[in-house]
Protein backbone atom coordinates (compact mmCIF):
# COMPACT_ATOMS: atom_id res chain seq x y z
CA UNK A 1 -7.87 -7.38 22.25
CA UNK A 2 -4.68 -5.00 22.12
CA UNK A 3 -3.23 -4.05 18.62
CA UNK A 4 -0.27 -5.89 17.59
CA UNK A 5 3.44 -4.62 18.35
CA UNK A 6 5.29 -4.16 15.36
CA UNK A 7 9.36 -5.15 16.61
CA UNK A 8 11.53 -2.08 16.38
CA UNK A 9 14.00 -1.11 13.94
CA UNK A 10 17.16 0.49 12.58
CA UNK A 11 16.08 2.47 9.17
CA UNK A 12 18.72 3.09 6.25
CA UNK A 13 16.77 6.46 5.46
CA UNK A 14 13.10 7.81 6.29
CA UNK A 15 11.16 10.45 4.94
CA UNK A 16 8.04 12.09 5.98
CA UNK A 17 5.37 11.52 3.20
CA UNK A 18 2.95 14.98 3.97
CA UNK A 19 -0.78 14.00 4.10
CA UNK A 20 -2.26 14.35 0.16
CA UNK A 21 1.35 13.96 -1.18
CA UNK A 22 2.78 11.48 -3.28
CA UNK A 23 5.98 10.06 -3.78
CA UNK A 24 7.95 6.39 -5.56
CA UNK A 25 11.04 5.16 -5.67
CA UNK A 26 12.63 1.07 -6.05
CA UNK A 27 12.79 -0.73 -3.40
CA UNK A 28 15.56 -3.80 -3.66
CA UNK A 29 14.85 -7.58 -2.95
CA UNK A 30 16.13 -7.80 0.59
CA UNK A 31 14.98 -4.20 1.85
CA UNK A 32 11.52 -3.41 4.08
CA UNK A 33 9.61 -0.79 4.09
CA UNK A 34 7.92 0.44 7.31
CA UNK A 35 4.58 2.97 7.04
CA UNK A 36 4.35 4.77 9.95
CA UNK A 37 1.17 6.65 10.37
CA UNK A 38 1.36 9.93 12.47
CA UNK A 39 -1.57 10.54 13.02
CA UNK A 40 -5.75 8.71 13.39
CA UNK A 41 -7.51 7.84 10.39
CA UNK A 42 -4.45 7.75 7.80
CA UNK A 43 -4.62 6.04 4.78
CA UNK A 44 -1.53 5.59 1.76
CA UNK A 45 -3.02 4.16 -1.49
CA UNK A 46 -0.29 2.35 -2.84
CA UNK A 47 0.94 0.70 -6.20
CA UNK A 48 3.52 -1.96 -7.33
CA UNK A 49 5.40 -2.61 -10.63
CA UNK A 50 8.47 -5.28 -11.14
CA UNK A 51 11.88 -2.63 -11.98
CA UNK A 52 13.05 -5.53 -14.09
CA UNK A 53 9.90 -5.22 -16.50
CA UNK A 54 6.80 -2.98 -15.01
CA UNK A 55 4.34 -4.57 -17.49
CA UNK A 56 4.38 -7.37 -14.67
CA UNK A 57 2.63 -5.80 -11.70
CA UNK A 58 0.34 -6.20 -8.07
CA UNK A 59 -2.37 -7.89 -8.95
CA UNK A 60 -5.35 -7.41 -6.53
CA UNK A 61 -7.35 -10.53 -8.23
CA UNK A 62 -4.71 -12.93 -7.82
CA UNK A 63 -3.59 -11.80 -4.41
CA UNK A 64 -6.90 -12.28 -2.89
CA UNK A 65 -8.02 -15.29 -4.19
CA UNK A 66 -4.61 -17.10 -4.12
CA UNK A 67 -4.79 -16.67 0.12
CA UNK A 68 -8.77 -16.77 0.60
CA UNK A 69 -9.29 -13.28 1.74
CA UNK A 70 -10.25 -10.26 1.10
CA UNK A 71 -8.42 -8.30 3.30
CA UNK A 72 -4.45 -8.02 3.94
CA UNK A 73 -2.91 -8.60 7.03
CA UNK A 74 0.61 -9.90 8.73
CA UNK A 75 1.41 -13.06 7.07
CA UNK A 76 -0.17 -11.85 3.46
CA UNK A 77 2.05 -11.36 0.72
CA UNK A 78 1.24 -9.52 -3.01
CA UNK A 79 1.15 -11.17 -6.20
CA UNK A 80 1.82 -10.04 -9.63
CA UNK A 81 -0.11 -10.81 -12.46
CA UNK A 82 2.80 -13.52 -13.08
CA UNK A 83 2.47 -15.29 -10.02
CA UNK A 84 5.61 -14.10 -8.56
CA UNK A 85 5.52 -12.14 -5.06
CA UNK A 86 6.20 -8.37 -4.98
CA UNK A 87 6.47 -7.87 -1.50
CA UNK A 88 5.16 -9.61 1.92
CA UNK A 89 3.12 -7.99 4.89
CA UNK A 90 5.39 -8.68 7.95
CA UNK A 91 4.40 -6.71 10.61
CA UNK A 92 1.24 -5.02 10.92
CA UNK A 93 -0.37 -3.17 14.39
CA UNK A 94 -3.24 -2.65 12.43
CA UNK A 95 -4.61 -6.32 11.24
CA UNK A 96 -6.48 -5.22 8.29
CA UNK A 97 -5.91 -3.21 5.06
CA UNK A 98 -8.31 -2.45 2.14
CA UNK A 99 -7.67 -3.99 -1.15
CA UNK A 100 -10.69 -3.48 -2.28
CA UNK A 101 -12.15 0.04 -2.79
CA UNK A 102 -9.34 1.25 -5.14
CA UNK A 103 -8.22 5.01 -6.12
CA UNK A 104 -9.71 8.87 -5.60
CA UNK A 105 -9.99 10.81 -8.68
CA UNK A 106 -10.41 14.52 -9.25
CA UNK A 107 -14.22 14.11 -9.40
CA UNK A 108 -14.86 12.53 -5.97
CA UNK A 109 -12.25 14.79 -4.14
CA UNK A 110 -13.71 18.07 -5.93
CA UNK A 111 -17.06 16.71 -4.86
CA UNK A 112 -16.39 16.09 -0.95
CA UNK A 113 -14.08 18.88 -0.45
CA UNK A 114 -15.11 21.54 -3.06
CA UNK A 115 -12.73 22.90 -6.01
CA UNK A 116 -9.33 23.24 -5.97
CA UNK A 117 -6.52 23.94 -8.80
CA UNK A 118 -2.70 24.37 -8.74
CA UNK A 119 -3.23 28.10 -9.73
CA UNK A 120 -4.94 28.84 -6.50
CA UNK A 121 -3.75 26.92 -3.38
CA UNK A 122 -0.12 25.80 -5.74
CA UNK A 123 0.72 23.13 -3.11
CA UNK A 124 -2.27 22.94 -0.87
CA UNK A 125 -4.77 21.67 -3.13
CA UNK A 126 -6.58 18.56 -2.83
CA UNK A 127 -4.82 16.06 -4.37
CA UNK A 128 -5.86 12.50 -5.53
CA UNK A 129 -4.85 9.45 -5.74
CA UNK A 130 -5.44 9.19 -9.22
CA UNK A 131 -3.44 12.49 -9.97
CA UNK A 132 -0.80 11.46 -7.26
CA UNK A 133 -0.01 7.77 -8.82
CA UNK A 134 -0.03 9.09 -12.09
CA UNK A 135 2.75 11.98 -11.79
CA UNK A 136 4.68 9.15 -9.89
CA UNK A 137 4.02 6.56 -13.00
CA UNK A 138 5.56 9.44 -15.25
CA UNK A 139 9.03 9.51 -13.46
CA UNK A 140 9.47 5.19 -14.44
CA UNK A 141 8.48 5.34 -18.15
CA UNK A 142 4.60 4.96 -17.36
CA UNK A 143 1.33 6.78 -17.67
CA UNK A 144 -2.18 6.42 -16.95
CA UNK A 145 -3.02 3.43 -18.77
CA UNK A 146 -0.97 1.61 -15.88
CA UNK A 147 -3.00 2.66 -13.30
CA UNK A 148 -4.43 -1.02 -11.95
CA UNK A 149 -6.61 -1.80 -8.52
CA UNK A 150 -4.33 -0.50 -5.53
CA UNK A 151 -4.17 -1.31 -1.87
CA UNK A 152 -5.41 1.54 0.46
CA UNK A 153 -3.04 0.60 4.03
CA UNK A 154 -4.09 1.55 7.33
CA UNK A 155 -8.05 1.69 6.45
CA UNK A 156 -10.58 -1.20 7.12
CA UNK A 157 -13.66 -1.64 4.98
CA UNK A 158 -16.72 -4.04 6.03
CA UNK A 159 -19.77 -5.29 4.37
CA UNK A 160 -22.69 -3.03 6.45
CA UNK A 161 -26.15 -4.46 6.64
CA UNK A 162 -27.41 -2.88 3.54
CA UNK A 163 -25.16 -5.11 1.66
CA UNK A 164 -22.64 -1.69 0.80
CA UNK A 165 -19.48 -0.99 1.30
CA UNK A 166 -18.27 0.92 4.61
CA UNK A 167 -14.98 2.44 5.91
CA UNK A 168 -14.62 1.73 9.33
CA UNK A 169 -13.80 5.03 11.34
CA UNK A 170 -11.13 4.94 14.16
CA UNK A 171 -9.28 2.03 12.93
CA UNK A 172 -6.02 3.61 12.35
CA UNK A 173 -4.34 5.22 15.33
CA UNK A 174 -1.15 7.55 15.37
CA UNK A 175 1.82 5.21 15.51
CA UNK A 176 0.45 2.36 13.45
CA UNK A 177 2.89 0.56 10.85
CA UNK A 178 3.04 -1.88 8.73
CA UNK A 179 5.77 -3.57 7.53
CA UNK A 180 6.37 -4.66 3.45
CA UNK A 181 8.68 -7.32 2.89
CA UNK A 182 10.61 -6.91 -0.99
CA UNK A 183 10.88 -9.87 -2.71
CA UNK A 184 11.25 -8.76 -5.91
CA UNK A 185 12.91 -5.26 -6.94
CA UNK A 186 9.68 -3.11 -7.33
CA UNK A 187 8.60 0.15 -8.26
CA UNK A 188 6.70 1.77 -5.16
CA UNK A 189 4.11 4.17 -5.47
CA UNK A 190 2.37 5.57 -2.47
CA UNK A 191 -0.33 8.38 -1.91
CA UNK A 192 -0.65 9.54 1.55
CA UNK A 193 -4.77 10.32 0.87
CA UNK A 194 -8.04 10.00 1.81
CA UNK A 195 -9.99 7.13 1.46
CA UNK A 196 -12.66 6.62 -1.37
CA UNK A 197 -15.10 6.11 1.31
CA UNK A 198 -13.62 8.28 3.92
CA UNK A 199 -16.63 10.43 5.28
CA UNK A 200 -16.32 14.47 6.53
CA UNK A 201 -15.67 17.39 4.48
CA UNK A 202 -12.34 18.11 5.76
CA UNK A 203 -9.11 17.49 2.97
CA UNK A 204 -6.81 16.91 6.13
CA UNK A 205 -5.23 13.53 5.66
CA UNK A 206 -2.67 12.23 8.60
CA UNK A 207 1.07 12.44 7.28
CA UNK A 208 2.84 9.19 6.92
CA UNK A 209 6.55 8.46 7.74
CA UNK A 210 8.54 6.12 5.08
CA UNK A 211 11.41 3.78 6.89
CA UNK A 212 13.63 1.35 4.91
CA UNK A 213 15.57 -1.42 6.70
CA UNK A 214 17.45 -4.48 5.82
CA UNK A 215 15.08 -7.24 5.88
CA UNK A 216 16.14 -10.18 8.12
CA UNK A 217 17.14 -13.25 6.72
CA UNK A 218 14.07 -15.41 5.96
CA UNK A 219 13.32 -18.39 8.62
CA UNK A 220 12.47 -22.14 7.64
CA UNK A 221 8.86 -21.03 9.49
CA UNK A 222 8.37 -17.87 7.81
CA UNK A 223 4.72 -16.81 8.01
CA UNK A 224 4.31 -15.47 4.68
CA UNK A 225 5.63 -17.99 2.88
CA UNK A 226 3.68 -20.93 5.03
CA UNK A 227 0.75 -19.38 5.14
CA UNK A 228 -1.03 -21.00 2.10
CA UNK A 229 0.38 -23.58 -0.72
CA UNK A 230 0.29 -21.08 -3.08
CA UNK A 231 2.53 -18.79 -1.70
CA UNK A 232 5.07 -21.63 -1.47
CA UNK A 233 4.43 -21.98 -4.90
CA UNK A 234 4.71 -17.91 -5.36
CA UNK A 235 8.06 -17.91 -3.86
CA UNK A 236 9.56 -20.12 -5.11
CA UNK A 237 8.49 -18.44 -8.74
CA UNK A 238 9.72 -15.72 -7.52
CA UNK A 239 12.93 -17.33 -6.47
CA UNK A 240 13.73 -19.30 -9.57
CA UNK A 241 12.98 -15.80 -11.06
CA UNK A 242 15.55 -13.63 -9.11
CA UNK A 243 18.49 -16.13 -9.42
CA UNK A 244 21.80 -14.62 -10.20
């Protein structure tokens, strides 16, 4: 089976995300944002937080249990921990993301790929999510204590036979995207890092390009929003919550 085409598009603004770098910003209700992977075996760990109040944020719990799954895919949407809708998966070449295996710290990353500091490599040192996020959390009024179970996009994780956890290498191939629908104005948090179960002792993580478009106007037939009768619930939460 081929991977899915994801339709093209006309950004506002990009940036290039560097591989173990981090990096947030607000994205509007009505903007998308496109991650564009540059290269095999990328992974961004990301985190979401309503601008309007960030004590009301992505939900992992909720999300998967609302749409029977436990993996995120075209057609998926996240929750918040109020039952509104952050954003919405709308294109994805990919067809599964890990919601699952959560954040890197400073422990596992010294332990696969040996010590690193600031005061030796300044800008080259390995990074991890857990570092990354929080920095990012500092620049919205947050801290650590907001740090809640993430998504890791572009990285696939099955059940092996001995009933653990495994990342699936090769999934992700240069020029993947996926394609995050705003619902909500959110706080965006991304880490372009590796995975928690990513295997080899190299800290080389793909780069990852950031593109923001206009979404299009939603259709009666939406997939998201059909997908499950609790995301038409979600939405229209979310709707009654947004009204001018």
């Amino acid at each position: 089976m081929g991977r899915a085409l994801v339709p093209a598009i006309n950004p506002e603004w990009e940036v290039l995300l560097p591989g173990g770098a981090h990096w947030s910003g607000v994205l509007r209700r009505g903007l998308s944002l496109r991650l564009l992977a540059t290269g095999a075996d990328a992974n961004v760990a990301a985190l979401f937080y309503s601008r309007e109040q960030p004590l009301e944020r992505y939900n992992m719990a909720d999300t998967l249990k609302a749409q029977h799954t436990a993996h995120l895919t075209t057609g998926c949407v996240c929750y918040s921990d109020m039952g509104r809708i952050l954003c919405a998966i709308t294109a994805d070449s990919c067809g599964w993301h890990d919601p699952l295996c959560g954040l890197t710290d400073p422990e596992s990353i010294a332990a696969r790929y040996g010590p690193t500091s600031y005061q030796q490599q300044r800008n080259d040192r390995y990074v991890s999510a857990r570092e990354g996020l929080t920095v990012e959390l500092g620049k919205h009024g947050l801290g650590e204590r907001d740090l809640v179970a993430g998504i890791n996009f572009f990285s696939k994780v099955q059940v092996n036979d001995p009933g653990t956890l495994q990342l699936v290498p090769g999934h992700c191939h240069a020029e993947d995207a996926v394609d995050l629908r705003f619902e909500m104005d959110t706080i965006v948090l991304l880490h372009a890092g590796p995975h928690p179960l990513a295997a080899g002792s190299a800290y080389a993580p793909p780069d990852v390009r950031l593109q923001v478009y206009r979404s299009a106007p939603m259709r009666p037939d939406d997939a998201c929003r059909s997908r499950c009768p609790e995301n038409e619930r979600g939405y229209l939460n979310t709707e009654r919550h947004v009204l001018p």
